[in-house]
Protein backbone atom coordinates (compact mmCIF):
# COMPACT_ATOMS: atom_id res chain seq x y z
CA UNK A 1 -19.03 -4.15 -40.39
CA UNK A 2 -22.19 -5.86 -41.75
CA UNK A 3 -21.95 -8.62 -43.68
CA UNK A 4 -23.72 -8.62 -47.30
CA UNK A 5 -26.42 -10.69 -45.84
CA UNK A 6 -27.36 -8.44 -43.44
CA UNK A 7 -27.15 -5.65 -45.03
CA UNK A 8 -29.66 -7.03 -47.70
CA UNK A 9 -32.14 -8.15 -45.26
CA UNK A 10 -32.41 -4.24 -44.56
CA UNK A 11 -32.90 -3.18 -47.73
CA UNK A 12 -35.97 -6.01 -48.35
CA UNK A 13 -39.28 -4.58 -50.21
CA UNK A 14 -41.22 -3.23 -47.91
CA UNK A 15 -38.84 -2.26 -45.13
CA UNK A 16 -37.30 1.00 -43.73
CA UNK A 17 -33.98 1.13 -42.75
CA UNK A 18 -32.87 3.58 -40.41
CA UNK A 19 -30.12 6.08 -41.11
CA UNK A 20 -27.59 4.04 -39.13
CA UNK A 21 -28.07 0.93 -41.53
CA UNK A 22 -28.27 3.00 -44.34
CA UNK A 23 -24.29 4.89 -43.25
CA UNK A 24 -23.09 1.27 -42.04
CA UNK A 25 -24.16 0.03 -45.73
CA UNK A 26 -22.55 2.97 -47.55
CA UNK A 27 -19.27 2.54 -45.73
CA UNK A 28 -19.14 -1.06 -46.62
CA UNK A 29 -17.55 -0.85 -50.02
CA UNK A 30 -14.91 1.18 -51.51
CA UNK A 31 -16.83 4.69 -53.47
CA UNK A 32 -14.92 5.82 -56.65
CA UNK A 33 -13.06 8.73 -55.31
CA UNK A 34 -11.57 6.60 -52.14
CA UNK A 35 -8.23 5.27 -52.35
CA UNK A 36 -7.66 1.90 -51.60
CA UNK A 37 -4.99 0.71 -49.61
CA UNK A 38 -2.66 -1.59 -50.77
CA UNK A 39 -2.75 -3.86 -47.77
CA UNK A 40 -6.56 -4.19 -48.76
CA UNK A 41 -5.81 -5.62 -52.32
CA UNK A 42 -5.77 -9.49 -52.39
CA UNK A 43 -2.36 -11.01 -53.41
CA UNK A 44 -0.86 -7.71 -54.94
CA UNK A 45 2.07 -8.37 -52.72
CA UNK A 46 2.74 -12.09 -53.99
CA UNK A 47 1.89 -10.90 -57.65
CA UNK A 48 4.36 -7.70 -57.49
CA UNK A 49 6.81 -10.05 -55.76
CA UNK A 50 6.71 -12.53 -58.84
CA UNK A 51 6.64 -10.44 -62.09
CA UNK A 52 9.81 -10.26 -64.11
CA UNK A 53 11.66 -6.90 -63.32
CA UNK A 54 11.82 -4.63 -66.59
CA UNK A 55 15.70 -4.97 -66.77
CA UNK A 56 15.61 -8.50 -66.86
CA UNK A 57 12.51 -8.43 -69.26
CA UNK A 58 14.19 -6.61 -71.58
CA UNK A 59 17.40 -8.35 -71.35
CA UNK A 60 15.12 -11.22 -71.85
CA UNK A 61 13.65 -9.73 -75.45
CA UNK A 62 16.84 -8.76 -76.40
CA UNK A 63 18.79 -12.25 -75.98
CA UNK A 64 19.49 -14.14 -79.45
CA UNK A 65 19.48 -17.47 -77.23
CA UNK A 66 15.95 -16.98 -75.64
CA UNK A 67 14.29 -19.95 -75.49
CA UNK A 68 16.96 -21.68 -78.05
CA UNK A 69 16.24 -25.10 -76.23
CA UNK A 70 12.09 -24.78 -76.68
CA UNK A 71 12.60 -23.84 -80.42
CA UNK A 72 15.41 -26.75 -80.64
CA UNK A 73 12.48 -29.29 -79.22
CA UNK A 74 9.88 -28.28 -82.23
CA UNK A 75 9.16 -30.77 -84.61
CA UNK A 76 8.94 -28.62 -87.57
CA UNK A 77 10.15 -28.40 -91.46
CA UNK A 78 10.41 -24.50 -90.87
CA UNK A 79 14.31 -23.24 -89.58
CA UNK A 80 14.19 -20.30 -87.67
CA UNK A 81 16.21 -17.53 -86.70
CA UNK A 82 16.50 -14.80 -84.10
CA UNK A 83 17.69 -10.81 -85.71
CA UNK A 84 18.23 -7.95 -84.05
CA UNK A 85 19.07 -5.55 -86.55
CA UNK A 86 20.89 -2.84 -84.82
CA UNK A 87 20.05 0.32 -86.02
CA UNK A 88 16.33 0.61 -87.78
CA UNK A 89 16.52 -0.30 -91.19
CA UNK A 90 14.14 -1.04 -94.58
CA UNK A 91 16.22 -4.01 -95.75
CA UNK A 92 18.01 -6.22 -93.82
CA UNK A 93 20.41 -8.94 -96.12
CA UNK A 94 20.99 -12.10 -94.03
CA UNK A 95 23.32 -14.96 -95.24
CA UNK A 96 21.41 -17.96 -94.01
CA UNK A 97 17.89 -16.69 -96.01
CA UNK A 98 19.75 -17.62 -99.54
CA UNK A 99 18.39 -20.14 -101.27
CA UNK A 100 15.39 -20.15 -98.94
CA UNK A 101 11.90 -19.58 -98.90
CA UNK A 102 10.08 -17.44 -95.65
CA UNK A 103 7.53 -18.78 -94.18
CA UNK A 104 6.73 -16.28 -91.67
CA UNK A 105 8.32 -13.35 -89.44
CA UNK A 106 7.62 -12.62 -85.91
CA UNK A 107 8.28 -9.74 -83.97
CA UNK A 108 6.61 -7.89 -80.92
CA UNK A 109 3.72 -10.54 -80.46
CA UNK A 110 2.45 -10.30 -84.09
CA UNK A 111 3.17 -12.31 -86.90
CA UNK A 112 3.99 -10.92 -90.65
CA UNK A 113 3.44 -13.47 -93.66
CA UNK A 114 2.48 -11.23 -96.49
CA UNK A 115 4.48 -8.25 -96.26
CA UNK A 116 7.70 -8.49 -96.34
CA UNK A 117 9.85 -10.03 -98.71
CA UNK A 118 12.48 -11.88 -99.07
CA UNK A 119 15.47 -11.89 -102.49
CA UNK A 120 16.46 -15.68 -102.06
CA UNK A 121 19.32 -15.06 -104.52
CA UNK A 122 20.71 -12.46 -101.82
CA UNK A 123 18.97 -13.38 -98.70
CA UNK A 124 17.42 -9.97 -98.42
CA UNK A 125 13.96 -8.77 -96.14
CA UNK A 126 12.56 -6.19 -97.62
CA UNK A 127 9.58 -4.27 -97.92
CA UNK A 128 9.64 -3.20 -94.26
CA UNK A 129 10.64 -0.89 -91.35
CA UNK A 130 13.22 -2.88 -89.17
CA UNK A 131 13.16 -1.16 -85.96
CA UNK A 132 16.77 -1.36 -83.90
CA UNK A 133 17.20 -4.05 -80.75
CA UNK A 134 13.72 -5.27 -81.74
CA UNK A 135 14.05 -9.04 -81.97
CA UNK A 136 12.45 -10.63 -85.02
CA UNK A 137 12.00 -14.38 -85.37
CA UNK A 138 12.70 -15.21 -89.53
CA UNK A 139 10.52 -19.25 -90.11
CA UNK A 140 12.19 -20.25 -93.46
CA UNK A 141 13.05 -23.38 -95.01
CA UNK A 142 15.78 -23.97 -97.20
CA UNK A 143 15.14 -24.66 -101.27
């Protein structure tokens, strides 16, 4: 197979190539409707061989005590707290959110400051669809 180099040099202004360069450069890279072998992608192996397997993934997203330690290093006025609420819910009433003030709630990637709501005399979220074995993260700090 032709290198790239070569294969310009016969497609310069001016020049002619011959049917034989022309099928050579044609069959030098991959057309739409051609599948490409696995073996031909560069590390798909090593990065199919390192990605977290969806079972432990979602044991992962599911664990109260995920990353406990990191969130335990944080120098921070803010207190959080993992939920799971386990069936989906539009309130969810939570002991340690009395007398507190939220801050912030995190869940799937996103991060919810305005919306829901929070009772501090009853420690109570509202204002929003809890979904079941969804973790959310509750950043408080106590009054």
């Amino acid at each position: 197979m032709a290198s790239k180099n070569i294969l310009k040099d016969w497609f310069k202004t001016g020049l002619y190539p011959t049917q034989s360069q022309f099928w050579e450069w044609m069959e030098s890279y991959w057309h739409k409707d051609d599948i490409i072998p696995q073996a031909k992608i560069q590390n798909l192996k090593t990065d199919l061989d390192n990605k977290a397997e969806k079972a432990a993934l979602g044991a992962h997203a599911t664990d109260a005590n995920a990353h406990a330690d990191l969130f335990a290093k944080a120098a921070t006025p803010y207190r959080f707290l993992p939920v799971f609420p386990t069936t989906d819910t539009s309130e969810l009433q939570i002991e340690e959110l009395k007398n507190a003030t939220l801050n912030a709630v995190m869940y799937l990637g996103q991060i919810d400051m305005n919306v829901i709501q929070l009772d501090p005399v009853t420690g109570t979220l509202s204002n929003w669809d809890f979904r079941a074995n969804t973790q959310y993260i509750i950043l408080y700090t106590k009054r």
